[in-house]
PDB file of N, CA and C in Angstrom:
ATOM      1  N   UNK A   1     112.009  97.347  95.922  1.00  0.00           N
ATOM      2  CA  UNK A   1     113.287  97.670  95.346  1.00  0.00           C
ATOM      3  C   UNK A   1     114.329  96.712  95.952  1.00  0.00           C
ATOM      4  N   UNK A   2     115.202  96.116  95.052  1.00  0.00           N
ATOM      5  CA  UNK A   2     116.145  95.100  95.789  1.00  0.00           C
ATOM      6  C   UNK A   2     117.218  95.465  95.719  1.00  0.00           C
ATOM      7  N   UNK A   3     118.506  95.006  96.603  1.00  0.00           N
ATOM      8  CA  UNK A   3     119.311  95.617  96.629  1.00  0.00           C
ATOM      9  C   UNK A   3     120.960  96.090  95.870  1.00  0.00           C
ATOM     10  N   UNK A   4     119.978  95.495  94.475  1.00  0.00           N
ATOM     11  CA  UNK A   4     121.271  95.973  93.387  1.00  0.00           C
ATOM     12  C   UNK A   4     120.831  97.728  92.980  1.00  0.00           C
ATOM     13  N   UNK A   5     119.358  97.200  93.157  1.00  0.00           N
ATOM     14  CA  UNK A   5     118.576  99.064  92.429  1.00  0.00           C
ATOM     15  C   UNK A   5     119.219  99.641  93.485  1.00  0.00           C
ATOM     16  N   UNK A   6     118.889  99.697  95.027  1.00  0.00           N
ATOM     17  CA  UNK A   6     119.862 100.418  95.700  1.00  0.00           C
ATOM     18  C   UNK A   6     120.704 100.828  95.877  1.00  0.00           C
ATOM     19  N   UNK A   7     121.435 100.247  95.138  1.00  0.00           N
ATOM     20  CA  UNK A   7     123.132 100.260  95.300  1.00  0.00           C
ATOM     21  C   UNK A   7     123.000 101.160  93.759  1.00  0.00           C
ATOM     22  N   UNK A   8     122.501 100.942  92.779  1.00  0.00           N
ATOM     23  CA  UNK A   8     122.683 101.455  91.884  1.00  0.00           C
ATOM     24  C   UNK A   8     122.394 102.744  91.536  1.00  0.00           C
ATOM     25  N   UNK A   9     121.042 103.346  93.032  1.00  0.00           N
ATOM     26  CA  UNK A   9     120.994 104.776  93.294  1.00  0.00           C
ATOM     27  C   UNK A   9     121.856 105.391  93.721  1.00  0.00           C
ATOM     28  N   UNK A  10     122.312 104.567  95.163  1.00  0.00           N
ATOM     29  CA  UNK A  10     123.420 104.852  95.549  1.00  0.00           C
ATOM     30  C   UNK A  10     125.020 105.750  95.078  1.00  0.00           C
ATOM     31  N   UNK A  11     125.633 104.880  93.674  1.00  0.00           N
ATOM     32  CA  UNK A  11     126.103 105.498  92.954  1.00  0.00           C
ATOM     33  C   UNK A  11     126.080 106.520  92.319  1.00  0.00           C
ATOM     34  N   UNK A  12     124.449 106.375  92.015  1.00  0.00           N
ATOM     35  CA  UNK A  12     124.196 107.639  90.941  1.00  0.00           C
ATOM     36  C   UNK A  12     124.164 108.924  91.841  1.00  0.00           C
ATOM     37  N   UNK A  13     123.762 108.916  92.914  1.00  0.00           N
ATOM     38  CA  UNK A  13     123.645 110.420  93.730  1.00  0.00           C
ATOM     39  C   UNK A  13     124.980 110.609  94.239  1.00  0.00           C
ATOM     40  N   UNK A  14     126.319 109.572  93.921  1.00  0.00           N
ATOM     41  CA  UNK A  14     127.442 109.933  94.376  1.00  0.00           C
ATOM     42  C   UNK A  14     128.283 110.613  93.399  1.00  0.00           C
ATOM     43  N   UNK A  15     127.473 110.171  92.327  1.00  0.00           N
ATOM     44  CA  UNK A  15     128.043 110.674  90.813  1.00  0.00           C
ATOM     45  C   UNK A  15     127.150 111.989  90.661  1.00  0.00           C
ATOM     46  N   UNK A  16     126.076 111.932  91.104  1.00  0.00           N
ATOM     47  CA  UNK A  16     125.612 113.286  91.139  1.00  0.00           C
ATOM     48  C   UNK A  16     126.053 114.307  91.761  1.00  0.00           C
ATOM     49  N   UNK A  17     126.555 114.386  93.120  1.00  0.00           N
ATOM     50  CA  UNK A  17     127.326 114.823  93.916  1.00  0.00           C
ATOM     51  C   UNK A  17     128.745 115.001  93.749  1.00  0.00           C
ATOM     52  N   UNK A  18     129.194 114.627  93.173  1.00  0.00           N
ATOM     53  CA  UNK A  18     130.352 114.731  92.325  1.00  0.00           C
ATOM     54  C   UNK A  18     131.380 115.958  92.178  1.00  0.00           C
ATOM     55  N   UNK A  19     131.670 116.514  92.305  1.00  0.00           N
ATOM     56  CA  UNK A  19     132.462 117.726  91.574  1.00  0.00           C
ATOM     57  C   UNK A  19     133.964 117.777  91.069  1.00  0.00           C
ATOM     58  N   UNK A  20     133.689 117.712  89.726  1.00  0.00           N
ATOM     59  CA  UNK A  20     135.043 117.323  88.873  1.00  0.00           C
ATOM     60  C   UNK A  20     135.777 118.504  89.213  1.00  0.00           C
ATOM     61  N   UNK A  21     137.000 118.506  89.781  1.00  0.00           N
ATOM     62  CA  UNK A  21     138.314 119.249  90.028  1.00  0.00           C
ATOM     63  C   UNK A  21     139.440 118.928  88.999  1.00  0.00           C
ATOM     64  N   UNK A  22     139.796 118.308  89.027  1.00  0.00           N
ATOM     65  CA  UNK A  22     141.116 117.564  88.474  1.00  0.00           C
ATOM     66  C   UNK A  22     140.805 116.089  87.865  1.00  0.00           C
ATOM     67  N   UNK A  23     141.711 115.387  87.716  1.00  0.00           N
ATOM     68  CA  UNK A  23     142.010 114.192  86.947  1.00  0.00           C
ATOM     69  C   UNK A  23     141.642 113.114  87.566  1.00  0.00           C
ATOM     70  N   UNK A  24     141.993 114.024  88.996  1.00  0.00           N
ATOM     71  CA  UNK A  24     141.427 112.232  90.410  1.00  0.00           C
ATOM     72  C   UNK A  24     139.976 112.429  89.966  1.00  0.00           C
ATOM     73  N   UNK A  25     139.324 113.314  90.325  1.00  0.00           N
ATOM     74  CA  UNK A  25     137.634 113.336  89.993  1.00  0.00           C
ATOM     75  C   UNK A  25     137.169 112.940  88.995  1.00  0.00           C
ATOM     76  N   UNK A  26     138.212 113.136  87.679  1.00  0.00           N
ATOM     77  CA  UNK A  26     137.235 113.039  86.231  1.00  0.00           C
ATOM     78  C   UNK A  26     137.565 111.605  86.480  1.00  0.00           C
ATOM     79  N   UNK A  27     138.830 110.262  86.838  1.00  0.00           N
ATOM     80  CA  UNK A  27     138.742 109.073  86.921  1.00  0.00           C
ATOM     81  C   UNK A  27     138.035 108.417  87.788  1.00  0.00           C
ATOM     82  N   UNK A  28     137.567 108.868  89.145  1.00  0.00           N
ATOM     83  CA  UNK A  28     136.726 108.614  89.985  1.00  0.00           C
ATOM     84  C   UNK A  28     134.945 108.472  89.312  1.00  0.00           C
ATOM     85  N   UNK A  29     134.918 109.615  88.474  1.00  0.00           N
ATOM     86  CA  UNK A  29     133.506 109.946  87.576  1.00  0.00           C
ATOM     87  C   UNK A  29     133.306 108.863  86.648  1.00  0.00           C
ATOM     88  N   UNK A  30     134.302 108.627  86.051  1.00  0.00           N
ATOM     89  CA  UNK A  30     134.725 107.733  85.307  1.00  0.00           C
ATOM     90  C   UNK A  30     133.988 106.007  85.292  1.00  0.00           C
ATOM     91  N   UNK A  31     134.945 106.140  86.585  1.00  0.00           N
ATOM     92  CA  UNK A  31     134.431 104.238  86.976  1.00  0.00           C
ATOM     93  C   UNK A  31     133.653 104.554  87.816  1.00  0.00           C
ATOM     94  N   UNK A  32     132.812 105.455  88.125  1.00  0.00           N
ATOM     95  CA  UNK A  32     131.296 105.169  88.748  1.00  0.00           C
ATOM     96  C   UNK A  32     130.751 105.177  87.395  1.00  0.00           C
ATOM     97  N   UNK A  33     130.611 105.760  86.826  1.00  0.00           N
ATOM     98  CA  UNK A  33     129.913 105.148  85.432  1.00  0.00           C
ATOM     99  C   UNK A  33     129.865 104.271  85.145  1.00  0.00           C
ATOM    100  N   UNK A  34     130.794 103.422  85.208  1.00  0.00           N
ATOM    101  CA  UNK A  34     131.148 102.576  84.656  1.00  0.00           C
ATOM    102  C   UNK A  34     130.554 100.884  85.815  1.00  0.00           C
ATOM    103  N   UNK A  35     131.073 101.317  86.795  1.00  0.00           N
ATOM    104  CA  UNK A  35     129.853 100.745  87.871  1.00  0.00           C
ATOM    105  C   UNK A  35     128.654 100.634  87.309  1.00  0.00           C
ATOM    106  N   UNK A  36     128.123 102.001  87.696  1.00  0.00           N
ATOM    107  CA  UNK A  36     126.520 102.058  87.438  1.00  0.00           C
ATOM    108  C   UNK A  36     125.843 101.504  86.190  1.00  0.00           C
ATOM    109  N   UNK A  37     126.831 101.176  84.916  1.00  0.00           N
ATOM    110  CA  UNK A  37     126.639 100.291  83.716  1.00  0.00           C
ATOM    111  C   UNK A  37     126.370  98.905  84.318  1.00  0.00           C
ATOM    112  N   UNK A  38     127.486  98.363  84.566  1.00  0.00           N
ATOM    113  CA  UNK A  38     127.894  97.189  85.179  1.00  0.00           C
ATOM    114  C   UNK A  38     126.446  96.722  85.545  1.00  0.00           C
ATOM    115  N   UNK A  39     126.157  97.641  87.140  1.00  0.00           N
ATOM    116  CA  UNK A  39     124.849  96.788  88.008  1.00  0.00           C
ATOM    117  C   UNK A  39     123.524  97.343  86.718  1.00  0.00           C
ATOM    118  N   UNK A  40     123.830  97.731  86.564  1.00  0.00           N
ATOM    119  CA  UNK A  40     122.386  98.009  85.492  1.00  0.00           C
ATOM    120  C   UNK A  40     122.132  96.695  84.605  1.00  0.00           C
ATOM    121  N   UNK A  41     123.357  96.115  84.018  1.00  0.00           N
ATOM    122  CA  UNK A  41     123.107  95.159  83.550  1.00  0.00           C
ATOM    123  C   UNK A  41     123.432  93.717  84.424  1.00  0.00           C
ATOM    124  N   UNK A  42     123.695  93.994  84.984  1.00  0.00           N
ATOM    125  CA  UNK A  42     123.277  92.448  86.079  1.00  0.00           C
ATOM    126  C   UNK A  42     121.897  92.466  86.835  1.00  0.00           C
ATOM    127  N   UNK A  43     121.462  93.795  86.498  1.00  0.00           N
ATOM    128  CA  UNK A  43     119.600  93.732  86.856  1.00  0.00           C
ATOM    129  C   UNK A  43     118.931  92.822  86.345  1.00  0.00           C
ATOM    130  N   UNK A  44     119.088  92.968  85.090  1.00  0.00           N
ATOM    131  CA  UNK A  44     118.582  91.750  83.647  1.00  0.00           C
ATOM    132  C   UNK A  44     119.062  90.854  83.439  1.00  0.00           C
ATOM    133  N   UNK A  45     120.064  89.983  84.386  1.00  0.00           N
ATOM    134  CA  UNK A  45     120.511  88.379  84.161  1.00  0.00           C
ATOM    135  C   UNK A  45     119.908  88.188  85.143  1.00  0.00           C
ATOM    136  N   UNK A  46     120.150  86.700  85.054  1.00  0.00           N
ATOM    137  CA  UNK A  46     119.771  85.603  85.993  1.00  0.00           C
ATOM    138  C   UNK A  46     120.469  85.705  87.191  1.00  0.00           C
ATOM    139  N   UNK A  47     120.935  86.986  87.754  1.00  0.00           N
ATOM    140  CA  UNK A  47     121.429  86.668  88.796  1.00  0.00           C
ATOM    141  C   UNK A  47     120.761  87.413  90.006  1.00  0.00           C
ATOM    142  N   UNK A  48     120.144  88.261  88.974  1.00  0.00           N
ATOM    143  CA  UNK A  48     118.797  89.144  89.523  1.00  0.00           C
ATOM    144  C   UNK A  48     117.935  88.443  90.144  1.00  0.00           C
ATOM    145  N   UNK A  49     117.006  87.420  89.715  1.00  0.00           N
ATOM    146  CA  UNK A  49     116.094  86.626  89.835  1.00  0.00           C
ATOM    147  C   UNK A  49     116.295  85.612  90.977  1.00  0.00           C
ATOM    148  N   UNK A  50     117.379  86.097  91.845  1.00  0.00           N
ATOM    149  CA  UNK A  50     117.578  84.937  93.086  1.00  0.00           C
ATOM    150  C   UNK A  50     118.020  83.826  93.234  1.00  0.00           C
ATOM    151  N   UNK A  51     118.256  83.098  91.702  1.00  0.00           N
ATOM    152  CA  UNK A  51     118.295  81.686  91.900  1.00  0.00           C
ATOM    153  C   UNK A  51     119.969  81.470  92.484  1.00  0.00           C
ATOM    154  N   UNK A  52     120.744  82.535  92.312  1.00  0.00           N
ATOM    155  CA  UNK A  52     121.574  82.210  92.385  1.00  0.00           C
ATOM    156  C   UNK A  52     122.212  82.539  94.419  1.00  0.00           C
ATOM    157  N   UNK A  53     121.054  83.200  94.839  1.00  0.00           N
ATOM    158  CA  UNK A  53     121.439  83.397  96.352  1.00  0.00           C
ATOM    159  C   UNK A  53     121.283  81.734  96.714  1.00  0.00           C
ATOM    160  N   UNK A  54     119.955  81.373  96.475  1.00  0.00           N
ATOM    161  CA  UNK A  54     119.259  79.897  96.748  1.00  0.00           C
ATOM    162  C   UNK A  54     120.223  79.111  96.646  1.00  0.00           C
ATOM    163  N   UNK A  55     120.824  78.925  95.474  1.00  0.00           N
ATOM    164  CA  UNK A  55     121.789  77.694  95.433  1.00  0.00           C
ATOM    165  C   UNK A  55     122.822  77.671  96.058  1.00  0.00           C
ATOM    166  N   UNK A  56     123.288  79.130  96.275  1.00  0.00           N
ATOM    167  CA  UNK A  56     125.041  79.076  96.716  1.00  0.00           C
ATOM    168  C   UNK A  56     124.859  78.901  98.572  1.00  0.00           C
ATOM    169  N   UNK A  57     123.621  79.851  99.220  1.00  0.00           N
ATOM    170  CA  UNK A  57     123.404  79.715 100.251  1.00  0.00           C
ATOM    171  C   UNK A  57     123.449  78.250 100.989  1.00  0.00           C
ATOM    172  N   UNK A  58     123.287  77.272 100.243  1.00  0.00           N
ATOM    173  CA  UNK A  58     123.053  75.787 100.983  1.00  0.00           C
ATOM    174  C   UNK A  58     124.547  75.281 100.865  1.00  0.00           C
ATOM    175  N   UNK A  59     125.225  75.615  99.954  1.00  0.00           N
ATOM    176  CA  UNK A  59     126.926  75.110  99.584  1.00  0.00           C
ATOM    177  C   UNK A  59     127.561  75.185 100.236  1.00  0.00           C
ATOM    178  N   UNK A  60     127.545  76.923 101.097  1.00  0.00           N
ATOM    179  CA  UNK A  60     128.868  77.516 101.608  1.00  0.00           C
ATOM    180  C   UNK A  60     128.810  77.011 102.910  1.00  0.00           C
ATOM    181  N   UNK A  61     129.876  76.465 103.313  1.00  0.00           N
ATOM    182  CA  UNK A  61     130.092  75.827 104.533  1.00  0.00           C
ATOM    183  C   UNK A  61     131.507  76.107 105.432  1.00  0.00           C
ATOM    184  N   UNK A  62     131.988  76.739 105.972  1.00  0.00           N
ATOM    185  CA  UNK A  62     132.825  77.310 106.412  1.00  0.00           C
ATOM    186  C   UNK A  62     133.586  76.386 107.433  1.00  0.00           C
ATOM    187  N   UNK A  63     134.977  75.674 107.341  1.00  0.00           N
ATOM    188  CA  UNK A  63     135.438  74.759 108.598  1.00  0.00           C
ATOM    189  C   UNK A  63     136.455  75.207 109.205  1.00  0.00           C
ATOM    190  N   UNK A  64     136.063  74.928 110.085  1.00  0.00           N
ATOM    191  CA  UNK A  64     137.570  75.795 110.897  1.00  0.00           C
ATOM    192  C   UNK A  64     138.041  74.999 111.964  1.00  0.00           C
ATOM    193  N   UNK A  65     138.851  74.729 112.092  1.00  0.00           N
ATOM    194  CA  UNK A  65     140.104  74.071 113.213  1.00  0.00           C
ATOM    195  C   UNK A  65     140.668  74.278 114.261  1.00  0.00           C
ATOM    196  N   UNK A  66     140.907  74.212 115.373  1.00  0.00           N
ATOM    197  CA  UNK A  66     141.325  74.637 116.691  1.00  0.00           C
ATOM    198  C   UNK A  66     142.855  73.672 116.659  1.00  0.00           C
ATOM    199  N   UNK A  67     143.121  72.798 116.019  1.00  0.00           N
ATOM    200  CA  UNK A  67     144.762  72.166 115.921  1.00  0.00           C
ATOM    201  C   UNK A  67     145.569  72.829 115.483  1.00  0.00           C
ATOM    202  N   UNK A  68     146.800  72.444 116.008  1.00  0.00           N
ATOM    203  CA  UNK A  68     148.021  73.133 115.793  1.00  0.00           C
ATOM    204  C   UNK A  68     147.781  72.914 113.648  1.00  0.00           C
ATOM    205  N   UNK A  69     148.693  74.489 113.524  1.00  0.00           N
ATOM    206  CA  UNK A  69     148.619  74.615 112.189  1.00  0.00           C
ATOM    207  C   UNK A  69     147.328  75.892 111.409  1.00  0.00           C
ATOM    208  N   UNK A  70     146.208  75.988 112.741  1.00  0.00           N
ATOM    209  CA  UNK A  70     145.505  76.531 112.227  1.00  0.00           C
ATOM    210  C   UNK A  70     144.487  76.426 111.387  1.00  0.00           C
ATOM    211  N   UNK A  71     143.996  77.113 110.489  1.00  0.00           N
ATOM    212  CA  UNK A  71     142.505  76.769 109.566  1.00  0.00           C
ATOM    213  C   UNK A  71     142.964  75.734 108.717  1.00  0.00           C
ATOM    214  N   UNK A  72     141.959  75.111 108.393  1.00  0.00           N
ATOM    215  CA  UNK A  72     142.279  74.222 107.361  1.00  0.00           C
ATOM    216  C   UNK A  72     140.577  73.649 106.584  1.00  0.00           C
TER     217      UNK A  72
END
């Protein structure tokens, strides 16, 4: 299981757990749904399939500066 399905249980037992009171809850209920749509369908792109950790992982390069002025 990788860790979009996780996350996507995640939600669902929070949405299961749930208890609609008022208006905050039914909008809270709301966009976890609406979440749990979301990662459901980024299961089935290409972003699922890793290629996209692979490529970005070698890119990101982080520089940082110790001179006056700060990061740069």
């Amino acid at each position: 299981m990788n860790e979009l399905e996780k996350t996507i249980l995640k939600y669902e037992k929070e949405l299961d757990d749930l208890i609609v009171m008022d208006d905050y809850d039914g909008g809270k209920a709301s966009k976890l749904r609406e979440v749990i749509s979301d990662l459901r369908k980024l299961v089935t792109t290409k972003f699922s399939k890793g290629w996209y950790e692979k490529e970005v992982s070698g890119k990101i390069r982080w520089k940082t500066t110790t001179k006056k002025g700060g990061r740069k």
